[in-house]
C-alpha atoms as a PDB file:
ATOM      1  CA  UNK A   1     -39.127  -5.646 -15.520  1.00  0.00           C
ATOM      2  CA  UNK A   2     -37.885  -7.413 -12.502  1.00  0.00           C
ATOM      3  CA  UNK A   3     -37.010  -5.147  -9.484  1.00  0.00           C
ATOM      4  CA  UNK A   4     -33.452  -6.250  -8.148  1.00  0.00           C
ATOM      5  CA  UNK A   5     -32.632  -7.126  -5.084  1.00  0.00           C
ATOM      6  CA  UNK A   6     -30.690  -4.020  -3.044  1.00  0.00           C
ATOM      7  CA  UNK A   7     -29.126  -4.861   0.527  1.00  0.00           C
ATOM      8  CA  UNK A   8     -28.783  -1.733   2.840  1.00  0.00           C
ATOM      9  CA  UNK A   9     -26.115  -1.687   5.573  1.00  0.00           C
ATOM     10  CA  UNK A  10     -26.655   0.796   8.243  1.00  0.00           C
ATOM     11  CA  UNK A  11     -23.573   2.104   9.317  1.00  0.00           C
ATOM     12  CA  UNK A  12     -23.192   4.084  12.504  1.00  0.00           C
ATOM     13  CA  UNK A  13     -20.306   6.958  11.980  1.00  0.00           C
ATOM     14  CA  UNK A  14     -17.932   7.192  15.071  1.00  0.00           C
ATOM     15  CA  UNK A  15     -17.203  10.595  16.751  1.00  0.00           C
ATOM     16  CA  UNK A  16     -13.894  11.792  15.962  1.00  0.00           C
ATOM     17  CA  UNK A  17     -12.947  10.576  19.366  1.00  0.00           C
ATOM     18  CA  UNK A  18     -13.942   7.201  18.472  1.00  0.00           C
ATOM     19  CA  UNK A  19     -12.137   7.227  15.703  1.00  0.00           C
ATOM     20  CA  UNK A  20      -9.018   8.437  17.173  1.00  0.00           C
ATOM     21  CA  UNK A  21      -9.343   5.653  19.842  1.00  0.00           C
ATOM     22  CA  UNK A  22      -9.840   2.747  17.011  1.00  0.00           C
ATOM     23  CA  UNK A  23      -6.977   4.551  15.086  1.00  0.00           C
ATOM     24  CA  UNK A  24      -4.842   4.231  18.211  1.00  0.00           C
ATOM     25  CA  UNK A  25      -5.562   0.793  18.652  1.00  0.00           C
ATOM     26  CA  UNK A  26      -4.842  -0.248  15.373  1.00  0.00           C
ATOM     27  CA  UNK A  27      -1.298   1.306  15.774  1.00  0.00           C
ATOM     28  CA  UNK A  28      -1.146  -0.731  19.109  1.00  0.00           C
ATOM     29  CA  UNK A  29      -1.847  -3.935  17.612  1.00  0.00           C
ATOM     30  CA  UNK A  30       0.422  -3.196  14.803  1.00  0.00           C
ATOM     31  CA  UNK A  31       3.423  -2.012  17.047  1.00  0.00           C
ATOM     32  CA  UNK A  32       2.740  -5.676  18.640  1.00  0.00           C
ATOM     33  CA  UNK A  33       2.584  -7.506  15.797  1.00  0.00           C
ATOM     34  CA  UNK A  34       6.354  -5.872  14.900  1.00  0.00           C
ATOM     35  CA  UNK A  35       7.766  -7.419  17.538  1.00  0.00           C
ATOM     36  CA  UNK A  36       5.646 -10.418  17.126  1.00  0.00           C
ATOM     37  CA  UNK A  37       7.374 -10.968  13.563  1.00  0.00           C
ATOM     38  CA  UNK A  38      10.620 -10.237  15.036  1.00  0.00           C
ATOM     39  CA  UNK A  39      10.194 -13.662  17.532  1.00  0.00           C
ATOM     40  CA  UNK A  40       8.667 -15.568  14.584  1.00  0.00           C
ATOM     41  CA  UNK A  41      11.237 -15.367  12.191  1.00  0.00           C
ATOM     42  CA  UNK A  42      14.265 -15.928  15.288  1.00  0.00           C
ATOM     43  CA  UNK A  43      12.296 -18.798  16.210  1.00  0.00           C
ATOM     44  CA  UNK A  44      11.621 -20.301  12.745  1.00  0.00           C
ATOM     45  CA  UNK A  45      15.351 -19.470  12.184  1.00  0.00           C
ATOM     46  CA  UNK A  46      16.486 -21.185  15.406  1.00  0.00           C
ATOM     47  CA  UNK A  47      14.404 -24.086  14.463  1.00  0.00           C
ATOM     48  CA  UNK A  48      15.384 -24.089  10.729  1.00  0.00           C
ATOM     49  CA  UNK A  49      17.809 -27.424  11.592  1.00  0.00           C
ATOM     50  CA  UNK A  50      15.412 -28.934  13.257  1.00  0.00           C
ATOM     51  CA  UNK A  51      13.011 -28.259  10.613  1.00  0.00           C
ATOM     52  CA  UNK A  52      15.423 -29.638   7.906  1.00  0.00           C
ATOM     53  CA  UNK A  53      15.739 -32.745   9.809  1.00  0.00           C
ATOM     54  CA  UNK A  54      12.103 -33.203  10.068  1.00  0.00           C
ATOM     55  CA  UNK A  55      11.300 -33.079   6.142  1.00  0.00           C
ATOM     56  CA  UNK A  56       9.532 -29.682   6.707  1.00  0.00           C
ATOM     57  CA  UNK A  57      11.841 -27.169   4.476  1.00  0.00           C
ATOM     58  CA  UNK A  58       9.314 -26.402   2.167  1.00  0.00           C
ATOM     59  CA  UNK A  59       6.902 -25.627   4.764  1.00  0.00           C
ATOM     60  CA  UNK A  60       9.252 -23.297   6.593  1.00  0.00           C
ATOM     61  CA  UNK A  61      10.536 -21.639   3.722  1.00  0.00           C
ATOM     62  CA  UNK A  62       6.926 -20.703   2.107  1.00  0.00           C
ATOM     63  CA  UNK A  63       6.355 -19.884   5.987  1.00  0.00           C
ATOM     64  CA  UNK A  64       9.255 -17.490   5.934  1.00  0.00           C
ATOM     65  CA  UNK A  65       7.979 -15.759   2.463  1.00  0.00           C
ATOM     66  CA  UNK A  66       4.449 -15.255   3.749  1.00  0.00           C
ATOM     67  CA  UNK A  67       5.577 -13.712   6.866  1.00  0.00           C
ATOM     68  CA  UNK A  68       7.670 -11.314   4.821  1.00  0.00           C
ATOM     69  CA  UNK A  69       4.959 -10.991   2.827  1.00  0.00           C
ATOM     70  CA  UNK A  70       2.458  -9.973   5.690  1.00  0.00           C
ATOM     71  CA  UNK A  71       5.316  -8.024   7.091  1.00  0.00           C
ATOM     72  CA  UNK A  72       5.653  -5.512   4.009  1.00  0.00           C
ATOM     73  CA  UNK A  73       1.612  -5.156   4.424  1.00  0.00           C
ATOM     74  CA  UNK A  74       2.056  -4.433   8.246  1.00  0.00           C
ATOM     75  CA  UNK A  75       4.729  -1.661   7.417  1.00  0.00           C
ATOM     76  CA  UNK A  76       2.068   0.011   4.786  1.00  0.00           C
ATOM     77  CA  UNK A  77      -0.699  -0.426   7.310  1.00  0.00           C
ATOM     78  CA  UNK A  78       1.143   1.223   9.435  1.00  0.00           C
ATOM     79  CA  UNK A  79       1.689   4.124   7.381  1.00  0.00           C
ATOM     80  CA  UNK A  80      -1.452   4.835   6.518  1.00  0.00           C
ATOM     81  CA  UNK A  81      -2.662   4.675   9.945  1.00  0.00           C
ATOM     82  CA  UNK A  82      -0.694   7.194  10.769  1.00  0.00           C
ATOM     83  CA  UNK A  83      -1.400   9.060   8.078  1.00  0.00           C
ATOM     84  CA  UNK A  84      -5.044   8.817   9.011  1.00  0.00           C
ATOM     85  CA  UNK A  85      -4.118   9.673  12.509  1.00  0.00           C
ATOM     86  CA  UNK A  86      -2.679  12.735  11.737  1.00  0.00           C
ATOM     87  CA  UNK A  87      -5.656  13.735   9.267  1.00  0.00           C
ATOM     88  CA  UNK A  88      -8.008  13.277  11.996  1.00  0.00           C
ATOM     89  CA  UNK A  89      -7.989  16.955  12.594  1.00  0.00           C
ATOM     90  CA  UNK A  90     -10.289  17.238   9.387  1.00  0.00           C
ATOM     91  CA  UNK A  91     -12.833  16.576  11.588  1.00  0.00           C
ATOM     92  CA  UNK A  92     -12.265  18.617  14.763  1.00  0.00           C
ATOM     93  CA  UNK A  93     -11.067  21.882  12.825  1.00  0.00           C
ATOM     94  CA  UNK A  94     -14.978  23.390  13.106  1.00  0.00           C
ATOM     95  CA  UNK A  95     -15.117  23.912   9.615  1.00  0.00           C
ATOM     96  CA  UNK A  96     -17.465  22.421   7.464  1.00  0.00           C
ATOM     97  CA  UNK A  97     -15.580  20.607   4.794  1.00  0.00           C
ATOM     98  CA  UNK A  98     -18.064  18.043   3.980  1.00  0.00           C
ATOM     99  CA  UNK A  99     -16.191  16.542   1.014  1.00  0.00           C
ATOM    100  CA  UNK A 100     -12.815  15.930   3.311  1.00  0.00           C
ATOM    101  CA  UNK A 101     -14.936  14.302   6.400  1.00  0.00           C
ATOM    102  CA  UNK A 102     -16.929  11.973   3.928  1.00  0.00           C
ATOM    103  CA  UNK A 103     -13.458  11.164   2.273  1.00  0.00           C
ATOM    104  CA  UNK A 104     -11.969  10.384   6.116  1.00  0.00           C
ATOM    105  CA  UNK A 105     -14.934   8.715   7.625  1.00  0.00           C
ATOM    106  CA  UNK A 106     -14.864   6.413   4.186  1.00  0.00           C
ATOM    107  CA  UNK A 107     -10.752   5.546   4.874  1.00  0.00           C
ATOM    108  CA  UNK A 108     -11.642   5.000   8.337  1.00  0.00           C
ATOM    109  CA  UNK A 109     -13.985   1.793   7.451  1.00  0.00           C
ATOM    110  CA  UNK A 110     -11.535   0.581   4.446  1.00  0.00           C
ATOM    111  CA  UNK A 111      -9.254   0.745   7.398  1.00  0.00           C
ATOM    112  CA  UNK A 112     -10.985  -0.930   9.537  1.00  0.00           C
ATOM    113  CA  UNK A 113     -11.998  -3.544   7.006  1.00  0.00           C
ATOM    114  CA  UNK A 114      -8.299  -3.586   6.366  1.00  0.00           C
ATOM    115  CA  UNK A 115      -7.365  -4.410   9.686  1.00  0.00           C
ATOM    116  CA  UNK A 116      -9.331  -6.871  10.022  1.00  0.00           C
ATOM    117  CA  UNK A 117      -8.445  -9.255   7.073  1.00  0.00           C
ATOM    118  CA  UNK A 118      -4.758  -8.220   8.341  1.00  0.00           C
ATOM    119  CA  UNK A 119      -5.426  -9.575  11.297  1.00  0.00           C
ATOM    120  CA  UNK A 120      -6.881 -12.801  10.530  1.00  0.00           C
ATOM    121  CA  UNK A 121      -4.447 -13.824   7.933  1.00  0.00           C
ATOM    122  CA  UNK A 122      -1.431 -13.315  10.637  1.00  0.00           C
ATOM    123  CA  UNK A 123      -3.404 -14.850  13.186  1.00  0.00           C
ATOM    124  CA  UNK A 124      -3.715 -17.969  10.662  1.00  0.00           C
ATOM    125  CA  UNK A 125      -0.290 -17.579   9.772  1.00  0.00           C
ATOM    126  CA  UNK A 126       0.956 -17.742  13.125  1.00  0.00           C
ATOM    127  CA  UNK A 127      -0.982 -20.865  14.096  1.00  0.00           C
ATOM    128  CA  UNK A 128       0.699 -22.429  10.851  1.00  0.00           C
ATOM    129  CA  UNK A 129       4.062 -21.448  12.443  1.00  0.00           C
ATOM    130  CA  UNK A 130       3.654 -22.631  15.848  1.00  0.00           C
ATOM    131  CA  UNK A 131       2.376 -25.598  14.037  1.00  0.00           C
ATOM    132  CA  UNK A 132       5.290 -26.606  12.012  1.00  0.00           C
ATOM    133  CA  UNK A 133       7.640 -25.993  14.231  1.00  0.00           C
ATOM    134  CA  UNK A 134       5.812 -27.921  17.015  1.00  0.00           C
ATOM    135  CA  UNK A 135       5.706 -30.848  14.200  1.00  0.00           C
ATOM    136  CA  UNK A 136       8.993 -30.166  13.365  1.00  0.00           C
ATOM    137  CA  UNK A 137      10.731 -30.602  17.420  1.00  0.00           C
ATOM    138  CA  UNK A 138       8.397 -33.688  18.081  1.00  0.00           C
ATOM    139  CA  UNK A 139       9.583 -35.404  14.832  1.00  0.00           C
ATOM    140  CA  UNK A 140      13.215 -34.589  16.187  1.00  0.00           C
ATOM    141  CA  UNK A 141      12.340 -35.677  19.813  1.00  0.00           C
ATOM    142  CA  UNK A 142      10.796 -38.685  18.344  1.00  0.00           C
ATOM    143  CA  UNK A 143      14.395 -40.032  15.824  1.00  0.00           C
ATOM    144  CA  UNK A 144      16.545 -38.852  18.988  1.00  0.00           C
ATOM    145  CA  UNK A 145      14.416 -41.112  21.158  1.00  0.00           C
ATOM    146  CA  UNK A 146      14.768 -43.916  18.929  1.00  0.00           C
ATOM    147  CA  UNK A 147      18.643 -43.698  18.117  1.00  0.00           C
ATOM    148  CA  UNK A 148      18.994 -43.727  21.866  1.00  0.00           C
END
């Protein structure tokens, strides 16, 4: 019988304060990245001529559905942040409820974990924007140049 492999992670648990800071943060960077999606969708909108002239429609459109995409995650990230926020007194009540502060400190890193892929896939989306567009302006820079 062949013993299997078994990777450990040690895991340090936060103090509730800790965890109300992160949760607080989270909220903060996705209050941010509201507005953020509010400027990225006016300015691939502005830019949506542009964009046509350039040859890059499909690229703004599937730009436009992942953002909206991303978007509808933000709004339930949101929700269950603040949902977790306002659980946090679970653990500051004194009582021992073992089962509940297990169950909270467990959301807290699927949060976390959460927030993290969130963020990466809008940071990578957001590159892709500034991207397209910037291809998109130069290409029209470029044909007004040369009609000139």
């Amino acid at each position: 019988m062949e013993a299997k492999d078994q990777k450990f992670s040690y895991m340090e648990w936060k103090s509730p304060e800790e965890m109300h800071i992160s949760c607080l943060q989270w909220l903060s960077e996705i209050h941010f990245i509201e507005d953020e999606h509010i400027f990225l969708e006016d300015m691939l909108r502005e830019y949506t001529l542009p964009v046509l002239e350039a040859h890059f429609y499909e690229k703004a459109r599937n730009l436009i559905t992942e953002l909206s995409t991303l978007d509808k995650r933000r709004a339930d990230l949101k929700t269950r942040l603040l949902r977790h926020r306002n659980r946090l007194e679970i653990m500051v009540d004194g009582k021992d409820q073992l089962e509940e502060e297990t169950e909270y400190k467990d959301e807290h890193r699927r949060l976390k974990n959460e927030m993290g892929h969130f963020n990466q896939k809008y940071r990578n989306l957001k590159q892709e924007i500034f991207l397209t567009v910037s291809k998109a302006l130069k290409d029209q820079k470029q044909k007004r140049l040369l009609s000139d």
